[in-house]
Protein backbone atom coordinates (compact mmCIF):
# COMPACT_ATOMS: atom_id res chain seq x y z
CA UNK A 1 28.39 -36.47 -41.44
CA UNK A 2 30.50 -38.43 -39.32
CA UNK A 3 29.17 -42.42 -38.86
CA UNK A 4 27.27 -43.29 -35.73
CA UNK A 5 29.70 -45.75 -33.73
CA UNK A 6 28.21 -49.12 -32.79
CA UNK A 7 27.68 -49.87 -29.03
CA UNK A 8 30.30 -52.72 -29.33
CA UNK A 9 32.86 -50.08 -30.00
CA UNK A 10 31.63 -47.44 -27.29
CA UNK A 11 32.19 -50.46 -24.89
CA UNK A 12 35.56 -51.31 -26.36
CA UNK A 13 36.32 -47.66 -26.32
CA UNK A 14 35.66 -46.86 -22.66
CA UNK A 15 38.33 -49.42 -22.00
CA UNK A 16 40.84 -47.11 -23.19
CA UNK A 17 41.78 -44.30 -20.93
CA UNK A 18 40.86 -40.71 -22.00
CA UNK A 19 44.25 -39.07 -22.66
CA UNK A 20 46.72 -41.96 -21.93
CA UNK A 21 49.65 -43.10 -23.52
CA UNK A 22 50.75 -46.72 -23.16
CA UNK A 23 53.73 -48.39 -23.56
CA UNK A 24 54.18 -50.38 -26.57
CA UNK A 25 53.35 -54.09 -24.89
CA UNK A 26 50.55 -52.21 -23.07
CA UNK A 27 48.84 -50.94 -26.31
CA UNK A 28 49.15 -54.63 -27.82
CA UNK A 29 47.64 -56.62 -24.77
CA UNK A 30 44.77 -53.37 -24.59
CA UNK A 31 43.92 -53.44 -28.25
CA UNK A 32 43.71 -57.87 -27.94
CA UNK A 33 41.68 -57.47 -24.89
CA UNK A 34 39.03 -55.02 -26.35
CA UNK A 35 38.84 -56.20 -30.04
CA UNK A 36 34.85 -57.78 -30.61
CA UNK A 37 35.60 -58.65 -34.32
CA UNK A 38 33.59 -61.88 -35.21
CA UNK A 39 37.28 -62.82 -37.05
CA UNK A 40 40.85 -62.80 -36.55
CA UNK A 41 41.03 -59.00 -37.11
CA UNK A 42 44.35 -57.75 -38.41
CA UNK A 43 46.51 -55.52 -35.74
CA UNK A 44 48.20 -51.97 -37.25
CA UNK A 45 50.68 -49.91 -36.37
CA UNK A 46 49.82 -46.05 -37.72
CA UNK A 47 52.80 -43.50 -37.36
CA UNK A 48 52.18 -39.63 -37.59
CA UNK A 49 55.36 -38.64 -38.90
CA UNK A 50 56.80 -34.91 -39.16
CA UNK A 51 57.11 -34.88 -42.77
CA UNK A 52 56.57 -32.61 -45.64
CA UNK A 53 56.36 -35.24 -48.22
CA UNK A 54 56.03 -33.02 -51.13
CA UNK A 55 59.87 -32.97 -50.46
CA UNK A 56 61.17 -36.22 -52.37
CA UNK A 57 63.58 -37.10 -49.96
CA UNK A 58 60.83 -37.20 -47.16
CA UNK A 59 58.87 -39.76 -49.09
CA UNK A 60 58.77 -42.95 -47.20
CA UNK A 61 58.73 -46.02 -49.17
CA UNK A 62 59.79 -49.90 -49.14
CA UNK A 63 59.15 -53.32 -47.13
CA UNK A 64 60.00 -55.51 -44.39
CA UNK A 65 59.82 -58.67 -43.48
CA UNK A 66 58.10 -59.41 -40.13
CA UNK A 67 59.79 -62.19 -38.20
CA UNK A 68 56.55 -63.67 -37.09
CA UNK A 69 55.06 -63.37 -40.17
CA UNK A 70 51.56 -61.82 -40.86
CA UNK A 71 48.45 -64.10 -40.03
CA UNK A 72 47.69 -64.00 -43.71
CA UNK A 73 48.22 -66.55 -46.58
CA UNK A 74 49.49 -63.65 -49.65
CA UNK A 75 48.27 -65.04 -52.77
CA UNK A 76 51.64 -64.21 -55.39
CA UNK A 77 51.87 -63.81 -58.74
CA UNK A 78 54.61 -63.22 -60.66
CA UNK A 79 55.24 -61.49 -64.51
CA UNK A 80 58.71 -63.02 -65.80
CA UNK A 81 59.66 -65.40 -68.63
CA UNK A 82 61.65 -68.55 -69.44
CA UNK A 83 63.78 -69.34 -66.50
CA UNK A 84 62.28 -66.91 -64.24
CA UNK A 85 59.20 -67.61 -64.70
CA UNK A 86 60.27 -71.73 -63.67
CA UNK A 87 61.98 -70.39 -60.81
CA UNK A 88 58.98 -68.06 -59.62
CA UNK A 89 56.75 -70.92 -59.92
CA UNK A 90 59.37 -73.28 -57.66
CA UNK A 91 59.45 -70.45 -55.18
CA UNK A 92 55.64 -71.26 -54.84
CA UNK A 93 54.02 -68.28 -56.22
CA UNK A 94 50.65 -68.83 -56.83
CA UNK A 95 50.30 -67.28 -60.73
CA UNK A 96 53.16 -67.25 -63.13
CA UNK A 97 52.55 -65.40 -66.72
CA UNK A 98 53.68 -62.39 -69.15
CA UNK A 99 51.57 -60.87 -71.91
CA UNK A 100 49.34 -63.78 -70.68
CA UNK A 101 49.18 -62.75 -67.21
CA UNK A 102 48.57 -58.88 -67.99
CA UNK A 103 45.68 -59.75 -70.54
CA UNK A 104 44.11 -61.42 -67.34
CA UNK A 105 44.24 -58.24 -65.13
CA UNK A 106 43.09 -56.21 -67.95
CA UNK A 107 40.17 -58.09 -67.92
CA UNK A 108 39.19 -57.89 -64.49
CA UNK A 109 41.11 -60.48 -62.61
CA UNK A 110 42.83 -59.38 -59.47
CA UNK A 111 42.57 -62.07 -56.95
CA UNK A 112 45.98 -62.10 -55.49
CA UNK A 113 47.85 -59.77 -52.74
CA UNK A 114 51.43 -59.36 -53.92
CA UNK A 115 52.13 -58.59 -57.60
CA UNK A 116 56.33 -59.38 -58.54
CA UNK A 117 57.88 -58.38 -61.99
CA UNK A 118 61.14 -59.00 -63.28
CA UNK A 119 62.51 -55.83 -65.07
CA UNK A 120 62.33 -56.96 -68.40
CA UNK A 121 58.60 -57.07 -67.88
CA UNK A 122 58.05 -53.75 -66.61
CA UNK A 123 57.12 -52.47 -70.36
CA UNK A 124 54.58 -54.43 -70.32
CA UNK A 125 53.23 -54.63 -66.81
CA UNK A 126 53.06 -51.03 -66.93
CA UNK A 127 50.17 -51.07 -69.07
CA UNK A 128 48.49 -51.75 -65.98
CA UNK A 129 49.48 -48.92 -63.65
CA UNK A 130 46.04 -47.51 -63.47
CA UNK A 131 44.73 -51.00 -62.71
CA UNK A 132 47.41 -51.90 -59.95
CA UNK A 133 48.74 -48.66 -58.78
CA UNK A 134 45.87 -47.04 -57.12
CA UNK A 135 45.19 -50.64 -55.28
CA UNK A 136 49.02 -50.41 -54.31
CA UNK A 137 49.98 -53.62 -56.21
CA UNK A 138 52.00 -52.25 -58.60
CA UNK A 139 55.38 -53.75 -58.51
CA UNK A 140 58.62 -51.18 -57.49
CA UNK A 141 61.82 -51.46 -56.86
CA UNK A 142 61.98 -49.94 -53.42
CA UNK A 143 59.55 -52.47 -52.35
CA UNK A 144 61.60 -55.39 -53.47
CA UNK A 145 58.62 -56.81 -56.15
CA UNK A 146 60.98 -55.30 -59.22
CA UNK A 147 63.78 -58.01 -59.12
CA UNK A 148 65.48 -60.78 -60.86
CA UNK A 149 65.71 -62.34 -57.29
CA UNK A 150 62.34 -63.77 -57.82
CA UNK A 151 63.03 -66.46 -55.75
CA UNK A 152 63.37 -64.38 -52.99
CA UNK A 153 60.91 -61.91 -53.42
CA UNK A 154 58.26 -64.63 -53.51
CA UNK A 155 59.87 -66.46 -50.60
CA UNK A 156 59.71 -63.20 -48.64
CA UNK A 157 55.99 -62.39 -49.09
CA UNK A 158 54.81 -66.00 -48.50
CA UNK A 159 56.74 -65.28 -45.10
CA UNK A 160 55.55 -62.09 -44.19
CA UNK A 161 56.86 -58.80 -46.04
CA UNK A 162 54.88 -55.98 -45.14
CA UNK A 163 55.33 -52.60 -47.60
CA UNK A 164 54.77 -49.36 -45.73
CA UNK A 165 54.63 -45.61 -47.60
CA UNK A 166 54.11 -42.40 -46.29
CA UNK A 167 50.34 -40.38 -47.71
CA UNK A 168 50.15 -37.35 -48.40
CA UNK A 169 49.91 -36.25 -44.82
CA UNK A 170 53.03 -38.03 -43.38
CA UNK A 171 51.05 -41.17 -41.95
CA UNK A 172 52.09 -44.88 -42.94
CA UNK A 173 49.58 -47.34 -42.13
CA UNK A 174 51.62 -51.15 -41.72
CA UNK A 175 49.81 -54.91 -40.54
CA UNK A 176 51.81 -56.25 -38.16
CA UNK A 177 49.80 -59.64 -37.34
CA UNK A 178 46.20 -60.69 -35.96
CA UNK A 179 44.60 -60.37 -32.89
CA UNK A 180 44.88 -64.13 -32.04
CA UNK A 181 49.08 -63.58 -32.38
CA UNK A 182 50.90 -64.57 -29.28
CA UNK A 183 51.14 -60.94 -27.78
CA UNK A 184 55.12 -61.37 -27.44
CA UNK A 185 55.01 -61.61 -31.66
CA UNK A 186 53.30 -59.00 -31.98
CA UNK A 187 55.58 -56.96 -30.26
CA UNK A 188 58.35 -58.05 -32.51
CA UNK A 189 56.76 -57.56 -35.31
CA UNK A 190 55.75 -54.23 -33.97
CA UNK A 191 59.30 -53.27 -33.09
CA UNK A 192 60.73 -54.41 -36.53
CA UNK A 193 58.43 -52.03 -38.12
CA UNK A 194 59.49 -49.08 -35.14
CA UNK A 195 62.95 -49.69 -36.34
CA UNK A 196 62.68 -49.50 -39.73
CA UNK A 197 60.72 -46.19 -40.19
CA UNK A 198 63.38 -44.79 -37.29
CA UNK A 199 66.05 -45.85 -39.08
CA UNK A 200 64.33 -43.82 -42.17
CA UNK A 201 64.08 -40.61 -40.50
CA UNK A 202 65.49 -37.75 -43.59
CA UNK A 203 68.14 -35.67 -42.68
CA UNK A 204 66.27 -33.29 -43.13
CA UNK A 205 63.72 -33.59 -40.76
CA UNK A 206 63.91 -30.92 -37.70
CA UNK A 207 62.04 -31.37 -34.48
CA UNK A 208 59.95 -34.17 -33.13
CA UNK A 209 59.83 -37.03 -36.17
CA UNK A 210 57.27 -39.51 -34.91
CA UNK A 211 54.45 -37.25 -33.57
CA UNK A 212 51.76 -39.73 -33.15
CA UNK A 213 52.78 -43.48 -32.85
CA UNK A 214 48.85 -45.49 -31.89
CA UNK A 215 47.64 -49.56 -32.97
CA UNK A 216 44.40 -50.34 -33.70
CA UNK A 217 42.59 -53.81 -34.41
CA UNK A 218 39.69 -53.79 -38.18
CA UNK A 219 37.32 -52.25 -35.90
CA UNK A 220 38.49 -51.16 -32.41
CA UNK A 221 39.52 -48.40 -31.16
CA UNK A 222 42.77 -47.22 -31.50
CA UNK A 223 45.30 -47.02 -28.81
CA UNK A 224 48.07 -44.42 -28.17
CA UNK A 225 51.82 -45.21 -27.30
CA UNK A 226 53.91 -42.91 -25.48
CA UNK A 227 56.76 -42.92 -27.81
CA UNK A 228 58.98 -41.71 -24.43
CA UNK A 229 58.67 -45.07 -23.53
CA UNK A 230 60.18 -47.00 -27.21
């Protein structure tokens, strides 16, 4: 049974024109102008993408980093030793362990946003795969959080790297700032995201790639961009 929309979305939602497409700085100033979160609600981008990801090389996977950043302080920890684990901690991430670190998570503790490992680690940080992995925390190469470049890696999520990965279905869901954003940021970070999944398209791919291309605010309505128009 589908849930009964509140009236503070039915009013948002009749600001958006049945059947219309919007350009891209449009959508942004539409979906500022209608959002009735009590909060700075986060802004996303959501791509339907013509892809049969059951192919591997139609598998969409990595991360960006936004050049307006995202809104949002990323709490980082970091599994490395000796002089990685100093340098991790310089960079400013928040939690710096090993065996320590992964005891903690098995326990319960998962209070942070961006998990980074160095490779050595990966033995035993993959203990926690069941833990991390479904929350989409586990740390991966194509993402960047699998690295000896710890340094940068935590530099880059305190600034703003977003990770974006196709489901099941071909859709990748990405943050690209909050509502209260200066609307030209948004539209950078916007268009750095754009690029980057365009840029992605598999060779194999025939036919239209991005079929659906909307953004939405936590809990407006969503709005659709004519992807003529990018």
């Amino acid at each position: 049974m589908a849930k009964k929309k509140s009236k503070k979305y039915l009013e948002a939602a009749k600001q958006v024109e049945a059947g219309k497409s919007y350009t891209a700085a449009e959508a942004i100033e539409l979906v500022k102008k209608i959002d009735f979160a009590g909060f700075d609600a986060t802004m996303e981008v959501a791509f339907k993408l013509n892809l049969d990801t059951k192919q591997a090389d139609q598998q969409l996977r990595g991360a960006v980093v936004l050049p307006n950043g995202t809104g949002k302080d990323q709490k980082v920890v970091v599994f490395a030793k000796g002089p990685k684990a100093k340098e991790a901690e310089e960079a400013g991430a928040d939690f710096v362990g090993d065996d320590d670190l992964v005891k903690k998570i098995q326990d319960g503790w998962l209070d942070f946003d961006v998990a980074i490992a160095t490779p050595d680690m990966m033995a035993q940080v993959g203990r926690l795969g069941r833990v991390l992995g479904p929350k989409g925390l586990m740390p991966n190469p194509k993402t960047g959080t699998v690295t000896m470049d710890v340094k940068k890696a935590v530099e880059e999520s305190k600034a703003g790297k977003v990770t974006y990965r196709t489901d099941r279905d071909g859709n990748v869901h990405v943050p690209f700032g909050k509502v209260s954003f200066d609307a030209k940021a948004l539209e950078e970070n916007f268009q750095t995201i754009y690029d980057i999944i365009l840029k992605l398209r598999p060779a194999s791919v025939k036919g239209t790639y991005v079929q659906h291309l909307s953004v939405v605010s936590t809990f407006g309505p969503s709005v659709t961009i004519d992807t003529a128009t990018m």
